[in-house]
N, C-alpha and C. Protein backbone atom coordinates (compact mmCIF):
# COMPACT_ATOMS: atom_id res chain seq x y z
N UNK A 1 -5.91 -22.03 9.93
CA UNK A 1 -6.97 -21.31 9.25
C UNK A 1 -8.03 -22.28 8.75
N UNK A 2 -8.86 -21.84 8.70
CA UNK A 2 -10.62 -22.56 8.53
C UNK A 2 -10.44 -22.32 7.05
N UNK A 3 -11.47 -23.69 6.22
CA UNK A 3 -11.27 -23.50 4.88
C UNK A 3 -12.28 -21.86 4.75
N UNK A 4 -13.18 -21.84 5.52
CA UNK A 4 -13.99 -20.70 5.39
C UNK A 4 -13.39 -19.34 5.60
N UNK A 5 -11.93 -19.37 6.71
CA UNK A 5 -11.54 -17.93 6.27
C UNK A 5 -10.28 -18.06 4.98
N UNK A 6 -9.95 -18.86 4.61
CA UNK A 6 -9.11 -19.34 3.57
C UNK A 6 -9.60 -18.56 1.89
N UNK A 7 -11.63 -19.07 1.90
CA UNK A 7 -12.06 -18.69 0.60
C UNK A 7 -12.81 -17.19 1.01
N UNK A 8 -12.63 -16.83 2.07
CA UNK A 8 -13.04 -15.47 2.14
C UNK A 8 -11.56 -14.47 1.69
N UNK A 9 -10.43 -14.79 1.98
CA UNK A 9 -9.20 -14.08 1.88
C UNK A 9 -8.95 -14.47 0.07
N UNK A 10 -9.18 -15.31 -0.36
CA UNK A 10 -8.85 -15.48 -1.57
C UNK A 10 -10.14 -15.06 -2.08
N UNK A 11 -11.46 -14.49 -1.92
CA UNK A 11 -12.36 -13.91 -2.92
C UNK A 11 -11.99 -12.51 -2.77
N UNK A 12 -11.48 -11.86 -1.35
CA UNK A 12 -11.39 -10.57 -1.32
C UNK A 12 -9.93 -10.23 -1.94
N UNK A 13 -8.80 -10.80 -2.56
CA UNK A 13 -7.92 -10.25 -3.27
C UNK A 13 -8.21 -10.64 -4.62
N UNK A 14 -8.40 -12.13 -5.00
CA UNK A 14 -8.84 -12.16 -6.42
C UNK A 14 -9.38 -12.02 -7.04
N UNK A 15 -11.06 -12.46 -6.69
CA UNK A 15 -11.96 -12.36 -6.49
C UNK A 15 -12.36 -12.79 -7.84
N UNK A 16 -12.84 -12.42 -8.82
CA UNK A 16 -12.92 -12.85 -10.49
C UNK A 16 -11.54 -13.05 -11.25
N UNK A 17 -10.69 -12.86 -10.81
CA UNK A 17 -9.36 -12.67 -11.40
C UNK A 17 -9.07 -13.54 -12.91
N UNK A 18 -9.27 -12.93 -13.61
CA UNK A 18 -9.32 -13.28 -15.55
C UNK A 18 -7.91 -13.53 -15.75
N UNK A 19 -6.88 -13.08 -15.49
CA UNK A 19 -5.75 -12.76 -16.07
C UNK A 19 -4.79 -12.68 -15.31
N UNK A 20 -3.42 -12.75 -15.80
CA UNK A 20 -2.32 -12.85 -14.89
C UNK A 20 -2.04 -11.76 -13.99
N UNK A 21 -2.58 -10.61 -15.11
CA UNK A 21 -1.93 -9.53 -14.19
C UNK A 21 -3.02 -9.16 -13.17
N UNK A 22 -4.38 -9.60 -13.10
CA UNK A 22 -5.34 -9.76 -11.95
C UNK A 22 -4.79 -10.01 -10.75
N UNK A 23 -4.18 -11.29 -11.10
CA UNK A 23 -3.65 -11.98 -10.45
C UNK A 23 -2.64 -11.87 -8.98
N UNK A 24 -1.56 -10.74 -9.93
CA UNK A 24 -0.39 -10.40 -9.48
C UNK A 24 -1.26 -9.02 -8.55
N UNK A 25 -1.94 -8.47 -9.16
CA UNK A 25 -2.39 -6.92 -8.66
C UNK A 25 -3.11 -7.64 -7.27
N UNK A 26 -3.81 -9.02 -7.37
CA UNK A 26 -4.68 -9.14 -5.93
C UNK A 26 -3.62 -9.76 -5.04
N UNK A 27 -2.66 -10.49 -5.24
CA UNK A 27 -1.32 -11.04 -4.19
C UNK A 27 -0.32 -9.44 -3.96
N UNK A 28 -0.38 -8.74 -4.73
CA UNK A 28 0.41 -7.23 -4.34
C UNK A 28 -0.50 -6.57 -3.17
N UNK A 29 -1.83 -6.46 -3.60
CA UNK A 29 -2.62 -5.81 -2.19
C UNK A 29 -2.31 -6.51 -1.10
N UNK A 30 -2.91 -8.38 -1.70
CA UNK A 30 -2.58 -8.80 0.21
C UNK A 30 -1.23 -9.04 0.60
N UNK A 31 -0.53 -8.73 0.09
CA UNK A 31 1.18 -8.40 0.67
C UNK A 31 1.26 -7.32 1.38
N UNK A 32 0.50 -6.21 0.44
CA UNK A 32 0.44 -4.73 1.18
C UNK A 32 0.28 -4.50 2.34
N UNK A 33 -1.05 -5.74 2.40
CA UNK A 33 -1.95 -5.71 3.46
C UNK A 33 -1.26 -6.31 4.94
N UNK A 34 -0.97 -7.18 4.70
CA UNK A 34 -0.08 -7.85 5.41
C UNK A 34 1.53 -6.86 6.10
N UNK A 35 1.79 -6.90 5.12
CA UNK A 35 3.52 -6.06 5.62
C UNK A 35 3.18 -4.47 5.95
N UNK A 36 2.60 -3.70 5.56
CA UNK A 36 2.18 -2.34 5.48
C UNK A 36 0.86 -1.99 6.58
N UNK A 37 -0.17 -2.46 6.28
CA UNK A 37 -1.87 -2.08 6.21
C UNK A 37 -1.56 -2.26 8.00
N UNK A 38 -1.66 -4.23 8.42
CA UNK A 38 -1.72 -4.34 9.28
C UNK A 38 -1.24 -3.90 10.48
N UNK A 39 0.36 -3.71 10.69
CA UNK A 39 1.40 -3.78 11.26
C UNK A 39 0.75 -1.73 11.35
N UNK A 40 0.54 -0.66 10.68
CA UNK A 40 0.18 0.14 10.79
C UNK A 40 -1.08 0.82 11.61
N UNK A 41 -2.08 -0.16 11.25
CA UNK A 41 -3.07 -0.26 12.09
C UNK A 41 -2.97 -0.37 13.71
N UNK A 42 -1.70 -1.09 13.69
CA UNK A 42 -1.73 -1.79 14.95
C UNK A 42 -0.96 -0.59 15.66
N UNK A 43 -0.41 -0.18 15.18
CA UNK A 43 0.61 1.29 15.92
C UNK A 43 -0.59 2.53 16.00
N UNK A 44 -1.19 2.68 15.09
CA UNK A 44 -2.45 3.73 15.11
C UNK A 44 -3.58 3.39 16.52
N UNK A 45 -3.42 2.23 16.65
CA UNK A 45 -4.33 2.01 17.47
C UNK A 45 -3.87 2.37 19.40
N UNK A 46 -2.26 1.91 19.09
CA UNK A 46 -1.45 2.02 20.41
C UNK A 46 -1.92 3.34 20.62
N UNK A 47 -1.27 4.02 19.89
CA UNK A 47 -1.01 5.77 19.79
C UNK A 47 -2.54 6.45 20.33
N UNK A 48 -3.69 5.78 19.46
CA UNK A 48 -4.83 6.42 20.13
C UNK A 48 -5.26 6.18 21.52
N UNK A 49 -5.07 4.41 21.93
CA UNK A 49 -5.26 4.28 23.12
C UNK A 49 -4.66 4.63 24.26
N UNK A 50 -3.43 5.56 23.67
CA UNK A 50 -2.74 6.38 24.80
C UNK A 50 -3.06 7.74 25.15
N UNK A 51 -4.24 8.47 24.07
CA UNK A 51 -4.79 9.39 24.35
C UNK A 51 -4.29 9.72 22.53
N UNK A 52 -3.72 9.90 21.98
CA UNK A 52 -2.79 10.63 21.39
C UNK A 52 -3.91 10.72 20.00
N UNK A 53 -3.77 12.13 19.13
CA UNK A 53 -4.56 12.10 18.05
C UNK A 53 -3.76 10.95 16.58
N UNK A 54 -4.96 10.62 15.97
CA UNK A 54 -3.95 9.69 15.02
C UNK A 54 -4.79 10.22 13.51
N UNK A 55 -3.76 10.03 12.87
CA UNK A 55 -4.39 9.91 11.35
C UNK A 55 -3.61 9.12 10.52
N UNK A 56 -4.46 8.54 10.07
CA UNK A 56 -4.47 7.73 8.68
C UNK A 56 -4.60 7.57 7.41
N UNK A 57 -3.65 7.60 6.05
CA UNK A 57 -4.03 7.81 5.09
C UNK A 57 -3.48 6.50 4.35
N UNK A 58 -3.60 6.92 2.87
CA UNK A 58 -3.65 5.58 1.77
C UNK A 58 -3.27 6.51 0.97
N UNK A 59 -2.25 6.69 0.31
CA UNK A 59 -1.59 7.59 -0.59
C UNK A 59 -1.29 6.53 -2.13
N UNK A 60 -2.01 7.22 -3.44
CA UNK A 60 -2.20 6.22 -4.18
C UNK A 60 -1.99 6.90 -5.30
N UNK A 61 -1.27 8.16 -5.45
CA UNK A 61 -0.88 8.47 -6.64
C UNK A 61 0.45 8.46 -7.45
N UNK A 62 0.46 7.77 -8.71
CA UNK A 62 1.06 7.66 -9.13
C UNK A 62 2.29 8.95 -9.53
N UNK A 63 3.43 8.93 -8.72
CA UNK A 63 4.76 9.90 -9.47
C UNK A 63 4.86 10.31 -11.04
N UNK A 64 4.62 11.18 -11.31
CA UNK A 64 5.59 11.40 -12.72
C UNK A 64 6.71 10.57 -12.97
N UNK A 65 7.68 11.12 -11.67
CA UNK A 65 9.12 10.63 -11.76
C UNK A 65 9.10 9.37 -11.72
N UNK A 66 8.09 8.52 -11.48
CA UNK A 66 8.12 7.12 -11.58
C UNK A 66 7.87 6.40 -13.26
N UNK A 67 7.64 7.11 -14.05
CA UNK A 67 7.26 6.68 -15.42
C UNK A 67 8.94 6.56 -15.81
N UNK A 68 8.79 5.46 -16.75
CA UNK A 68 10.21 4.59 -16.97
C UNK A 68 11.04 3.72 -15.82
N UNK A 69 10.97 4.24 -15.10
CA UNK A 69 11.66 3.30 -13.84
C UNK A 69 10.81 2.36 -13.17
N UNK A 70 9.63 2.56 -13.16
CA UNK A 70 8.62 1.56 -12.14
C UNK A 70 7.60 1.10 -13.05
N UNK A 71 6.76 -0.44 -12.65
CA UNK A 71 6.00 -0.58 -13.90
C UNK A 71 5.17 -0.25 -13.75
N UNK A 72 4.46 -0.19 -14.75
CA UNK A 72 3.19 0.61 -15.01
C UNK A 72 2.15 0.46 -13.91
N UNK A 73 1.86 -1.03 -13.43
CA UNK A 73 0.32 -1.33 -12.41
C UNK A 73 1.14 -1.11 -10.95
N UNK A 74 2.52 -0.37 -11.01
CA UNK A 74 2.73 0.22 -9.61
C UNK A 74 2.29 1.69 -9.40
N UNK A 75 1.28 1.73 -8.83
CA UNK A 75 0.68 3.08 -7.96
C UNK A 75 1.43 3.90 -7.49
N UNK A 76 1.28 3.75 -6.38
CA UNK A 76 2.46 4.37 -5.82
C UNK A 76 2.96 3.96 -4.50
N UNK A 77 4.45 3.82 -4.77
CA UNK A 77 4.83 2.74 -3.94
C UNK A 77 5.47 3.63 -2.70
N UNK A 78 5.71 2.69 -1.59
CA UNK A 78 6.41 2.81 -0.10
C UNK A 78 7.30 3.82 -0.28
N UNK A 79 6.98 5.11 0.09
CA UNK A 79 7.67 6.53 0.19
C UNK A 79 7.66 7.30 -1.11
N UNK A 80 6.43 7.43 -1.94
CA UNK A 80 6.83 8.33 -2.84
C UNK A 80 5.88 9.41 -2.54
N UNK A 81 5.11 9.34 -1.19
CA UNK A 81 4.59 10.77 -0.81
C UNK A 81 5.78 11.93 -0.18
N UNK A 82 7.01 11.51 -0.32
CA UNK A 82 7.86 12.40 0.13
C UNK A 82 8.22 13.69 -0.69
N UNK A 83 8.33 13.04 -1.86
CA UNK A 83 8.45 14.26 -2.77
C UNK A 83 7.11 15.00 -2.74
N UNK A 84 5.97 14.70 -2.53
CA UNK A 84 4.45 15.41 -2.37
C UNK A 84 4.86 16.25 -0.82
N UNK A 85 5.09 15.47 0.03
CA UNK A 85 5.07 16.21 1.26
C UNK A 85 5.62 17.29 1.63
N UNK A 86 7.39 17.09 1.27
CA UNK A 86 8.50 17.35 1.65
C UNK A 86 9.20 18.51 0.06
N UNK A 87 8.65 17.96 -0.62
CA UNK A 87 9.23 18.56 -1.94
C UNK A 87 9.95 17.71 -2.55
N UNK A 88 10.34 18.16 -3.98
CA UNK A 88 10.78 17.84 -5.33
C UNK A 88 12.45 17.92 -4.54
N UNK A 89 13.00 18.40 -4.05
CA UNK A 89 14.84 18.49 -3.44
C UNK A 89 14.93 16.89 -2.94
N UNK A 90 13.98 16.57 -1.96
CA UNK A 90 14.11 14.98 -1.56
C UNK A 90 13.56 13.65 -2.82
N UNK A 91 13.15 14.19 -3.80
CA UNK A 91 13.59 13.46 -4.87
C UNK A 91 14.42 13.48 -5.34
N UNK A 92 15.15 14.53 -5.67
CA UNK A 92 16.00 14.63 -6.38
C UNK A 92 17.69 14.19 -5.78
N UNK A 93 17.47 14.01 -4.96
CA UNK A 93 18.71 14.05 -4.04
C UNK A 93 19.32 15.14 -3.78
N UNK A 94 18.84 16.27 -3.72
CA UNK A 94 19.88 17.54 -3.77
C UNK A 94 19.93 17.98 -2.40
N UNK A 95 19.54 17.27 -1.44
CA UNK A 95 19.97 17.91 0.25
C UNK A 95 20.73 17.37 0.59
């Protein structure tokens, strides 16, 4: 990597970053970005170039059921659109 894409990747997650928890919130996106974002993209793209319709979303609301168990600057994390999608039974464990 070029120092030039080096301080472009570190202005677009930190960017002013004041504080620790700045900090942590801009290395959580580019993790996201990385393990999640990319690797997704890249399947969306197969799928279209095979003809196939695709959609894409960013699901970012925070659970109820997540208050006390998850910390606070977690959004909403890897599968909690299930209970939105699917219903309140696949939270709960009751199937």
């Amino acid at each position: 990597l070029t120092s030039e894409v080096v301080d472009r990747v570190y202005k677009e997650y930190m960017g002013d970053a004041e504080s620790p928890a700045q900090v942590r919130d801009g290395l959580l996106d580019a993790l996201g970005d990385v393990y999640f974002v990319t690797s997704s993209l890249e399947v969306a793209r197969s799928h279209r170039d095979a003809g196939n319709p695709v959609y894409f979303y960013e699901f970012q609301h925070r659970p109820s059921s997540a208050e006390g168990f998850v910390p606070e600057f977690v959004k909403a994390d890897h599968g909690a659109e299930v209970a939105f999608v699917f219903g309140k039974p696949f939270l709960a464990g009751d199937v």
